[in-house]
N, C-alpha and C. Protein backbone atom coordinates (compact mmCIF):
# COMPACT_ATOMS: atom_id res chain seq x y z
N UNK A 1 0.84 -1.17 0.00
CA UNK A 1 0.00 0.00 0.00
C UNK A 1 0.89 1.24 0.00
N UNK A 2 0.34 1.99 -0.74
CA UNK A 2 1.63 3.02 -1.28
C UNK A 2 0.91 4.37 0.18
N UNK A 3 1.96 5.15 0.63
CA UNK A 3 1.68 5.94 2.08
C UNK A 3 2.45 7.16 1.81
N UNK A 4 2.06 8.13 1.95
CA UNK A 4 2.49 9.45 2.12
C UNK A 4 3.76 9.55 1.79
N UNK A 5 4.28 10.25 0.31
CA UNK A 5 5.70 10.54 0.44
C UNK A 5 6.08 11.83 0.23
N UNK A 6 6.96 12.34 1.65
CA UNK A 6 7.35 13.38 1.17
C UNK A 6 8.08 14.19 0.44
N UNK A 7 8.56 15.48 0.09
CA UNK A 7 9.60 15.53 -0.64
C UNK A 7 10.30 15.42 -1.16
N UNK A 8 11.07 14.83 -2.42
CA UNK A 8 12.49 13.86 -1.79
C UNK A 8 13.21 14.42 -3.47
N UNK A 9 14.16 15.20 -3.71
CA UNK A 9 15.01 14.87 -4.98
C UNK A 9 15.96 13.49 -5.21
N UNK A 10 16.10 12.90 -6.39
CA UNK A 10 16.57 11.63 -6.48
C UNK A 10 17.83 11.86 -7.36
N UNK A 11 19.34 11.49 -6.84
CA UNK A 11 20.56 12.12 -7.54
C UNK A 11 20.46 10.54 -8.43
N UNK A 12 20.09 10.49 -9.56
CA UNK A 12 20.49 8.93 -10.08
C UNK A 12 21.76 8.59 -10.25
N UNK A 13 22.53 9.93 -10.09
CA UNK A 13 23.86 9.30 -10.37
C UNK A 13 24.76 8.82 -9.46
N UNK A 14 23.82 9.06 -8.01
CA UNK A 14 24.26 7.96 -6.91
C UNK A 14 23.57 6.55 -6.59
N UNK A 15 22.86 6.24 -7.41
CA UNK A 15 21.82 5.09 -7.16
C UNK A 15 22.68 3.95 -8.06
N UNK A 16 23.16 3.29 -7.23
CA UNK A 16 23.61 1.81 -8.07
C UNK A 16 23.32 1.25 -9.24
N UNK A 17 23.94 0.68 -10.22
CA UNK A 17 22.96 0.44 -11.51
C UNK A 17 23.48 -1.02 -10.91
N UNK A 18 22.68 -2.27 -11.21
CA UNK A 18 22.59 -3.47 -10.80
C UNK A 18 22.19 -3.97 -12.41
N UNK A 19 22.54 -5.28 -12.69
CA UNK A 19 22.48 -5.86 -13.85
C UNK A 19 21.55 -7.31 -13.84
N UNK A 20 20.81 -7.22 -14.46
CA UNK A 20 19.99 -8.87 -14.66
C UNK A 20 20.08 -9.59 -16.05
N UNK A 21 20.13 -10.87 -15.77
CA UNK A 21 20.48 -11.25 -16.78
C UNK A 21 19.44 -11.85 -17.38
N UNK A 22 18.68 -11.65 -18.79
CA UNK A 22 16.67 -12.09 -19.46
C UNK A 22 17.31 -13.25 -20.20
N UNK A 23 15.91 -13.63 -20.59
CA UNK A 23 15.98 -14.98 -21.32
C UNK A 23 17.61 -14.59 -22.57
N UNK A 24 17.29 -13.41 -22.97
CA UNK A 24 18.69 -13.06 -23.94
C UNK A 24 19.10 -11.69 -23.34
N UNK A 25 20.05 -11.56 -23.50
CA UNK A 25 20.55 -9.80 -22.81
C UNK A 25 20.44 -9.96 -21.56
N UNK A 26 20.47 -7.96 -21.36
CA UNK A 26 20.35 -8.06 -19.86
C UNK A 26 19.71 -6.29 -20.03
N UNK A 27 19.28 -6.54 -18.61
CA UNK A 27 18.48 -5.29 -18.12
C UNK A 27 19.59 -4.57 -17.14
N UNK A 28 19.52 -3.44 -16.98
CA UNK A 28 20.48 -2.67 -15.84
C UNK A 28 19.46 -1.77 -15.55
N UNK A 29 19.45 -2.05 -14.11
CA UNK A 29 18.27 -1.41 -13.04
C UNK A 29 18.80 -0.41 -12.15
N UNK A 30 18.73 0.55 -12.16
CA UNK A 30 18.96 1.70 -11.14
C UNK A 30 17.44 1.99 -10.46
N UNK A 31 17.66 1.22 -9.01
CA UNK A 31 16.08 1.26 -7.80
C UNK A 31 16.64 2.10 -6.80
N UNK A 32 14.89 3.02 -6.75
CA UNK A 32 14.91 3.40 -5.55
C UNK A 32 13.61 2.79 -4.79
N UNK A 33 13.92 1.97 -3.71
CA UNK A 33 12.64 1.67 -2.82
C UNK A 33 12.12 2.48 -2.37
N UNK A 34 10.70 2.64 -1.87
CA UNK A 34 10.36 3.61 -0.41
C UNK A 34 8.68 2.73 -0.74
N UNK A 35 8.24 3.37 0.48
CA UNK A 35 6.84 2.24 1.30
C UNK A 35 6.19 1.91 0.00
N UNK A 36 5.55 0.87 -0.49
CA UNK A 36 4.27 0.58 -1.13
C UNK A 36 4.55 1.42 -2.78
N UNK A 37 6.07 1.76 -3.22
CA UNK A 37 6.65 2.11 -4.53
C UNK A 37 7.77 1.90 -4.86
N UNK A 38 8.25 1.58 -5.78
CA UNK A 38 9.25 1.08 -6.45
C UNK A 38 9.23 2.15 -7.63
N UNK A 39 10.65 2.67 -7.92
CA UNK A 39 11.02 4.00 -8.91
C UNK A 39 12.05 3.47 -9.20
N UNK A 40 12.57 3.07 -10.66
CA UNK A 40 13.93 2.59 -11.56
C UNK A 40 13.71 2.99 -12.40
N UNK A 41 15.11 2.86 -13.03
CA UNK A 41 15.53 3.66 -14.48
C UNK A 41 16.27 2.12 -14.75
N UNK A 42 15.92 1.73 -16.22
CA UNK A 42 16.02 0.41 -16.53
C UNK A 42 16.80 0.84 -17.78
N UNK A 43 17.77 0.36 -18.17
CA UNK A 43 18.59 0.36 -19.55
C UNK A 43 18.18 -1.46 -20.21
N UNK A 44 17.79 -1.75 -21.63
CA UNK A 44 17.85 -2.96 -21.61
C UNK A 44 19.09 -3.25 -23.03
N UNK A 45 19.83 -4.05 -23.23
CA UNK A 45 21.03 -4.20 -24.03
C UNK A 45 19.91 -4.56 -25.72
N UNK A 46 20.72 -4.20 -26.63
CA UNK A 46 19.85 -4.44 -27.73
C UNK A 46 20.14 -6.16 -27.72
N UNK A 47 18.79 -6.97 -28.26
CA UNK A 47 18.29 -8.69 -28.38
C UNK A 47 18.09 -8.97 -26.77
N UNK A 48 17.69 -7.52 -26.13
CA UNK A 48 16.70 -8.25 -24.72
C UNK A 48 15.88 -8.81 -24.64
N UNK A 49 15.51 -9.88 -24.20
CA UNK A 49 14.01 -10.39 -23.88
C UNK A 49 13.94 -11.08 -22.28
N UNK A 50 12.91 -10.28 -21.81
CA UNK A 50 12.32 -10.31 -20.52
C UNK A 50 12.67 -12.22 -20.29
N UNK A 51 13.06 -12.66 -19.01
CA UNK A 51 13.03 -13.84 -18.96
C UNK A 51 11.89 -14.43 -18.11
N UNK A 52 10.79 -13.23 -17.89
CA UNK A 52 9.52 -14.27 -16.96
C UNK A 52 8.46 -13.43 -17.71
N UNK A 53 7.36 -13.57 -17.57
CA UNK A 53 6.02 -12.75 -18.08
C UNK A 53 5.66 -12.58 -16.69
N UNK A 54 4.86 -10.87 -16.44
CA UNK A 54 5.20 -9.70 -15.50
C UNK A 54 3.57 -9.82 -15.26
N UNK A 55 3.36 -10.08 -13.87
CA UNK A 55 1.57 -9.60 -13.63
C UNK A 55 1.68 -8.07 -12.81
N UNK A 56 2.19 -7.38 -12.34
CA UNK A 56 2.77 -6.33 -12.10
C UNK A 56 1.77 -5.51 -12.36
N UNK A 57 2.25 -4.21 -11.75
CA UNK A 57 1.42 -2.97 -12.37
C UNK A 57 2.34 -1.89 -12.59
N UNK A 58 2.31 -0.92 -13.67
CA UNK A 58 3.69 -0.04 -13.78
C UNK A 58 3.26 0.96 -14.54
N UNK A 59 3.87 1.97 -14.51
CA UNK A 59 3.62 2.93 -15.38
C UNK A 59 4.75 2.67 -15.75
N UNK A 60 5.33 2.88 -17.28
CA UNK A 60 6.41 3.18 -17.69
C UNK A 60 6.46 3.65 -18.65
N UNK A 61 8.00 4.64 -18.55
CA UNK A 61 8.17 5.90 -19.70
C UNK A 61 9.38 5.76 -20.26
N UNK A 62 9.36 5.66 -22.00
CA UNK A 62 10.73 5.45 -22.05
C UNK A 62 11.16 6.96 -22.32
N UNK A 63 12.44 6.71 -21.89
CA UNK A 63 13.18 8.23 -22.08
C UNK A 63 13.94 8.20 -23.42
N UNK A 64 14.29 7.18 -23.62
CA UNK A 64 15.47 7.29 -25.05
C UNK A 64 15.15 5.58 -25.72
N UNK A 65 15.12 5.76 -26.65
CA UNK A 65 15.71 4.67 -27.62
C UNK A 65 14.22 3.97 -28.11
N UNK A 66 14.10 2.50 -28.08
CA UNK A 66 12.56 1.78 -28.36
C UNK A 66 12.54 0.85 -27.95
N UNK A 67 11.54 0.07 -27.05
CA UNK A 67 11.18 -0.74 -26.27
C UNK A 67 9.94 -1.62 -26.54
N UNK A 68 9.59 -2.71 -26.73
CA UNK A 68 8.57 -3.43 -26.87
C UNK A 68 8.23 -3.87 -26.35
N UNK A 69 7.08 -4.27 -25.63
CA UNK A 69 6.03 -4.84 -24.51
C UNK A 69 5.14 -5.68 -25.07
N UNK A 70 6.01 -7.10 -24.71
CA UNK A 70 4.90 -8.19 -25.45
C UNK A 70 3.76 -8.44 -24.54
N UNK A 71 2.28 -9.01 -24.64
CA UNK A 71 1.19 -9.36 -23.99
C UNK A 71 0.92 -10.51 -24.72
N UNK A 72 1.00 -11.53 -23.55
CA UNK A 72 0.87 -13.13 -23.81
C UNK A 72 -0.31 -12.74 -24.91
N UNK A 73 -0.60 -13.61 -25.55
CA UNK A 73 -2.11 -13.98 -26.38
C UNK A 73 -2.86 -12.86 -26.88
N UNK A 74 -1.40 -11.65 -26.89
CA UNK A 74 -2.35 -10.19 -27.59
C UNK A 74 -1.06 -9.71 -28.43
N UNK A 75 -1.56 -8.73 -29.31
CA UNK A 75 -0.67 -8.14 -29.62
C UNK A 75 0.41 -7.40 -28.97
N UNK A 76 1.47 -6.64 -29.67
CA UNK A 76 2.48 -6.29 -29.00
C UNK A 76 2.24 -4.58 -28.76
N UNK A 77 3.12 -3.73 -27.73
CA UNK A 77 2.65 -2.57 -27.30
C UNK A 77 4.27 -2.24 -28.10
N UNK A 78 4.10 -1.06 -28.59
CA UNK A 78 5.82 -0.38 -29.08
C UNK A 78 5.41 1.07 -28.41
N UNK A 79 7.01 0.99 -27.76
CA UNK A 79 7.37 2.54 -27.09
C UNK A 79 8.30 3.09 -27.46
N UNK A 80 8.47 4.59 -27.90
CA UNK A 80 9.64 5.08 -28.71
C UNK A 80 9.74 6.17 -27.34
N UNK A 81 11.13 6.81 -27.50
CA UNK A 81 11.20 8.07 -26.58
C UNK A 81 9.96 8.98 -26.51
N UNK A 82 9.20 9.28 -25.38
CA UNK A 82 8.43 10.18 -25.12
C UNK A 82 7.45 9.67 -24.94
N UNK A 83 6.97 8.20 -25.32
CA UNK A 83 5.88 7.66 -25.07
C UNK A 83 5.92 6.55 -23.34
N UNK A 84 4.54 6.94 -23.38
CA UNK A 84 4.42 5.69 -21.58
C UNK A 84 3.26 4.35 -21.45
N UNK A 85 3.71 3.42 -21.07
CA UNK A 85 2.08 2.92 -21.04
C UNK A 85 1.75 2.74 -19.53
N UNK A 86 1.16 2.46 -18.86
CA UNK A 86 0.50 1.98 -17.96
C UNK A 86 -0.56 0.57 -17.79
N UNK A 87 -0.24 -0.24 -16.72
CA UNK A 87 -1.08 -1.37 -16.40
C UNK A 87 -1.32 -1.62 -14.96
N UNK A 88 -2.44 -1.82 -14.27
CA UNK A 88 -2.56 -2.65 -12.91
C UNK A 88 -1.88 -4.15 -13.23
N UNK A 89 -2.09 -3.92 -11.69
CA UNK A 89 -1.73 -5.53 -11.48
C UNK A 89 -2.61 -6.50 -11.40
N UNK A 90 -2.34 -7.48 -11.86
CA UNK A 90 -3.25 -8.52 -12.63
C UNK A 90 -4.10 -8.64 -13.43
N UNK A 91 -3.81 -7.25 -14.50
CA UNK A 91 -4.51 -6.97 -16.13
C UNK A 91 -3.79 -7.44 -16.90
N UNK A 92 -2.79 -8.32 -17.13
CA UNK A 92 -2.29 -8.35 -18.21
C UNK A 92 -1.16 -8.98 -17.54
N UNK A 93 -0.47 -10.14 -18.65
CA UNK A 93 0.86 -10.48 -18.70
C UNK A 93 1.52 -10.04 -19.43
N UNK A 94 2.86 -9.80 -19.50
CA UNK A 94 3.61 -8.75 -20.44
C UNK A 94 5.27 -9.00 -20.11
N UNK A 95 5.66 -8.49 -21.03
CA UNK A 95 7.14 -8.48 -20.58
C UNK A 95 8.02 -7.47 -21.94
N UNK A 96 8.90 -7.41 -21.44
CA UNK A 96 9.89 -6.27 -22.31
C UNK A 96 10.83 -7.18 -23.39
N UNK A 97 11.21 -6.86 -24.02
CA UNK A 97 12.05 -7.13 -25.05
C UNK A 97 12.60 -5.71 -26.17
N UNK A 98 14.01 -5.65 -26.41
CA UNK A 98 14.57 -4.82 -27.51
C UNK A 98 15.05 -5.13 -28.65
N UNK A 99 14.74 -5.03 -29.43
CA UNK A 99 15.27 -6.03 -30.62
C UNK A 99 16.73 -5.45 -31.18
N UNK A 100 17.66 -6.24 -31.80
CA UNK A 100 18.61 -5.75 -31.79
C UNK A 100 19.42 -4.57 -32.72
């Protein structure tokens, strides 16, 4: 449950970038926790593909480059710089992939 947050500027260029490794590629995650939210800046390597399908809920915005958001048994979502999508959790399975 997301709870009152106050104030807060975020220096990303002190926030750890951490690396995961997807079914191909890898993702590099720069997180910031706080109560009931989760805030990252995700880089994914070009021939990423997500290695689980995501019941999640997220807003996400890409800032640079193009990103694809597959949905099991639906078509695919494409995000270029400037665009965002949004989903609750447990609307949809999905996952990221970049093609190379």
């Amino acid at each position: 449950m997301l709870s009152n947050i106050s104030f807060q500027n975020i220096d990303w260029s002190t926030v750890p970038k951490v690396e995961y490794q997807g079914e191909s590629g890898t993702a590099t995650w720069q997180t910031i926790q706080l109560e009931g939210l989760r805030i990252r800046i995700v880089e994914y390597s070009a021939g990423y593909i997500a290695d689980h399908w995501c019941q999640k809920g997220h807003i996400v915005h890409c800032l640079e480059g193009e990103v694809t958001n597959e949905l099991e048994g639906q078509k695919s979502s494409f995000l270029k710089a400037g665009m965002t999508y949004i989903v609750s959790d447990d609307l949809s399975s999905h996952r990221s992939l970049r093609k190379l």
